[in-house]
Protein backbone atom coordinates (compact mmCIF):
# COMPACT_ATOMS: atom_id res chain seq x y z
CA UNK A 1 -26.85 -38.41 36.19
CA UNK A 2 -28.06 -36.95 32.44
CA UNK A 3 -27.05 -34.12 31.42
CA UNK A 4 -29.03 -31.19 30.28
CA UNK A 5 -28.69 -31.02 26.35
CA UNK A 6 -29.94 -27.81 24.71
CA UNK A 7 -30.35 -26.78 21.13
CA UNK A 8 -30.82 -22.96 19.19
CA UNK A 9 -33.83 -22.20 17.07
CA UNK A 10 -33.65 -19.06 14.93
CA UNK A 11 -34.76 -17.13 17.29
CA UNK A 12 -32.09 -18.08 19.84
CA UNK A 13 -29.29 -17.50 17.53
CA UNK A 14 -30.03 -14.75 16.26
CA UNK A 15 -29.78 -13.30 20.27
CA UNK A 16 -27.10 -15.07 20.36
CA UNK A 17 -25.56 -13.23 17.92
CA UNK A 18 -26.69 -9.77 19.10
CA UNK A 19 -25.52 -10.23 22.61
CA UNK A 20 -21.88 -11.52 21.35
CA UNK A 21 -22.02 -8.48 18.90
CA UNK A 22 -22.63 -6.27 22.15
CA UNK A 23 -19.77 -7.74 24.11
CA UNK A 24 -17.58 -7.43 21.31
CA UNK A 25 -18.63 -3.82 21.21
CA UNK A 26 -17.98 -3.01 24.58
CA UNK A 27 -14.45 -4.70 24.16
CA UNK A 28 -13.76 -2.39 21.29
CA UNK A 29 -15.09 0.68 22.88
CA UNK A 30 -13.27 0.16 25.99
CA UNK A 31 -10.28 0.30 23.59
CA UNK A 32 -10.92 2.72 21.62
CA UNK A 33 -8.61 6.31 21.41
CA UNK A 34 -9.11 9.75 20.40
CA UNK A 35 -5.87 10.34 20.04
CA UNK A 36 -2.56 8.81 18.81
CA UNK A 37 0.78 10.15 20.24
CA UNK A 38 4.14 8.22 21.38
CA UNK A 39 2.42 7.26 24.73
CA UNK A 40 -0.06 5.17 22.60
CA UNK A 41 0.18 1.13 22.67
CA UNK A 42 -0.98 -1.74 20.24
CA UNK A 43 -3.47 -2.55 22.69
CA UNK A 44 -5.28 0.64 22.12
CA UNK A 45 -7.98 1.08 18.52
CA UNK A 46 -7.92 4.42 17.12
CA UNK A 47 -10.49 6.28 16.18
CA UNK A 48 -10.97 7.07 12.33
CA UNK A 49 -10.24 10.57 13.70
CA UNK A 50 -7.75 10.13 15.40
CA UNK A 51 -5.97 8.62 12.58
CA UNK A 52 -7.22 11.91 10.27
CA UNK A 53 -5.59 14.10 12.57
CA UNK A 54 -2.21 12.26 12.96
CA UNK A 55 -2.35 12.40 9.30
CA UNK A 56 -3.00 16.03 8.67
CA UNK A 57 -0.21 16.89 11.27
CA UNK A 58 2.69 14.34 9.42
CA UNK A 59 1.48 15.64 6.06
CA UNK A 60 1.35 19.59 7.26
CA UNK A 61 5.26 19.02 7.89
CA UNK A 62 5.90 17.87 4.69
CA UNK A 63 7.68 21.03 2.69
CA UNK A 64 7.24 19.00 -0.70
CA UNK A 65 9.94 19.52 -3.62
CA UNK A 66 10.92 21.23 -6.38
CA UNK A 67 12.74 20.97 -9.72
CA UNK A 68 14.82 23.17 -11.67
CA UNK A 69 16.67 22.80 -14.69
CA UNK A 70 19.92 24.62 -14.79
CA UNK A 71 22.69 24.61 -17.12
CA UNK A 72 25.16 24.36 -14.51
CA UNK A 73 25.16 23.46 -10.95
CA UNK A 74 25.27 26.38 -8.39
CA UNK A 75 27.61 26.76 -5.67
CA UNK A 76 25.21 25.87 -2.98
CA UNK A 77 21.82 24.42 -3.81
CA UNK A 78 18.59 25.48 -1.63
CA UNK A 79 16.72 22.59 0.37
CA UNK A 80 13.88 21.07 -1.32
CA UNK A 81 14.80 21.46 -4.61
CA UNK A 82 16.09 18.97 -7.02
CA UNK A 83 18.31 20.50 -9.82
CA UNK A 84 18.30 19.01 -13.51
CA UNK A 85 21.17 19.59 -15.78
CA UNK A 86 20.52 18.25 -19.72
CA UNK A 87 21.91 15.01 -19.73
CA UNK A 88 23.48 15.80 -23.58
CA UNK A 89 22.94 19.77 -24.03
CA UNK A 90 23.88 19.18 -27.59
CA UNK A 91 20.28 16.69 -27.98
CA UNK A 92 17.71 19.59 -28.37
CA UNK A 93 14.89 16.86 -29.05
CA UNK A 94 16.37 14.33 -25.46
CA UNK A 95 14.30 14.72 -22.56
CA UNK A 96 16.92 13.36 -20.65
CA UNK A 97 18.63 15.08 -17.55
CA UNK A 98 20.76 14.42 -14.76
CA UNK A 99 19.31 15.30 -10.65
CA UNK A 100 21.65 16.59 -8.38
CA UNK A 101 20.50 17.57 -4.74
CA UNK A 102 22.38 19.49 -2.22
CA UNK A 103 23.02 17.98 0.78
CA UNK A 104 24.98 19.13 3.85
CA UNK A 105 27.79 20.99 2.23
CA UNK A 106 28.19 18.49 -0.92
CA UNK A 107 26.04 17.64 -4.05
CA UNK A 108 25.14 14.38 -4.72
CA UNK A 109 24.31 13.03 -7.84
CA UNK A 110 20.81 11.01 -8.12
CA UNK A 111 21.29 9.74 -11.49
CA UNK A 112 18.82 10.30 -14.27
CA UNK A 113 15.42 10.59 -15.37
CA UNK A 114 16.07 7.89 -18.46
CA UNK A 115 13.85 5.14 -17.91
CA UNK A 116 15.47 1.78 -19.01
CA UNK A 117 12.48 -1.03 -19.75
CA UNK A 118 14.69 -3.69 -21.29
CA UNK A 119 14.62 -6.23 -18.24
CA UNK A 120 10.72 -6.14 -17.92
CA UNK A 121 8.01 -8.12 -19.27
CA UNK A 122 5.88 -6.76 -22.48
CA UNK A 123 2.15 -7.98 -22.32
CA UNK A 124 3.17 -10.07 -25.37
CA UNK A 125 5.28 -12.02 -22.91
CA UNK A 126 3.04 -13.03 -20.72
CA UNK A 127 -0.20 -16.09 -20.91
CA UNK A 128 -3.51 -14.87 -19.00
CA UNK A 129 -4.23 -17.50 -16.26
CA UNK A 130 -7.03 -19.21 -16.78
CA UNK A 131 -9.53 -20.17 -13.97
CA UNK A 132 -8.24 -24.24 -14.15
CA UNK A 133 -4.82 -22.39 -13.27
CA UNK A 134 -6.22 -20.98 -10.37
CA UNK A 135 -7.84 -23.91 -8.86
CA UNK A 136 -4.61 -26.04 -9.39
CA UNK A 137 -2.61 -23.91 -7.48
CA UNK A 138 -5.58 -23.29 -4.59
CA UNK A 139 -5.43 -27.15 -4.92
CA UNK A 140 -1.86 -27.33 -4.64
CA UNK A 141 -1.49 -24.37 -1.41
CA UNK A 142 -4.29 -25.59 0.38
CA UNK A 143 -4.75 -29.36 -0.44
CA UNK A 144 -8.51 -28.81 -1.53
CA UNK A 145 -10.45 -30.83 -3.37
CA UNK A 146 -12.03 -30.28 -6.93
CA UNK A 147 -15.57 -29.04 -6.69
CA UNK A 148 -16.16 -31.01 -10.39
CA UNK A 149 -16.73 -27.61 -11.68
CA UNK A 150 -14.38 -28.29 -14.33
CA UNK A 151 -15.00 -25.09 -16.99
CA UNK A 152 -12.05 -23.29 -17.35
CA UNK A 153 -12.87 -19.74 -18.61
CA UNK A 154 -10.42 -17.32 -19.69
CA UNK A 155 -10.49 -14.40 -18.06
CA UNK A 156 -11.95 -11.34 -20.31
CA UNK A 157 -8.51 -9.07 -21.30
């Protein structure tokens, strides 16, 4: 007993392709929510509005923050607001202070706005990769083979 062998023109696939497109549609669709709240599941695809109006709601509950310098801390601080006392008062040209928030009943001391870059890298430090760089280490993840395109570039700064 033969069996039946079949083969696509262009034609063919191409309804192939527009039916599976369909299905996949209708999968989608059929998962597809309006709305996102604690009831919702991973099965479920939100909408892009949806996920607009879970974000205006989060971001509508946000109270945001302030800061205010001070020369000396208050008794009790107010929510929402980060004080700043001059790290050296004596240092008129230091942009340096110290943040203290109030929390509970207690302050609490957040450090201070110096920023420290001695443990990073200057651009000086650093080689650009070249594309031969790239393709050894694709080579060396992924096992492939070399393509003989062999012209290592460097990339433009």
């Amino acid at each position: 007993m033969a069996s039946t062998r079949y083969f696509l023109d262009a034609d063919g696939l191409k309804f192939l392709a527009a039916q599976l497109v369909g299905k996949m549609d209708l999968k989608i669709n059929s998962r597809m929510v309006t709305l996102i709240d604690e009831e919702s599941t991973n099965d479920e695809i939100p909408s892009a509005q949806a996920v607009y109006d879970l974000l205006q709601e989060s971001l509508s509950k946000i109270s945001g923050v302030d800061f205010e310098v001070v020369e000396d801390l208050p008794g009790e601080g107010e929510p929402g607001i980060i004080y700043l006392i001059k790290a050296d008062p004596e240092d008129g040209e230091s942009n340096v202070y110290v943040q203290w928030v109030y929390v509970g009943e207690s302050w609490i001391n957040l450090g201070t706005s110096e920023i420290d870059l001695d443990n990073y890298w200057s651009k000086d430090e650093l080689e650009p990769i070249t594309n031969g760089d790239i393709l050894g280490i694709l080579e060396e993840v992924f096992g492939t083979e070399d393509d003989g395109d062999d012209e290592e570039e460097d990339p433009e700064p």
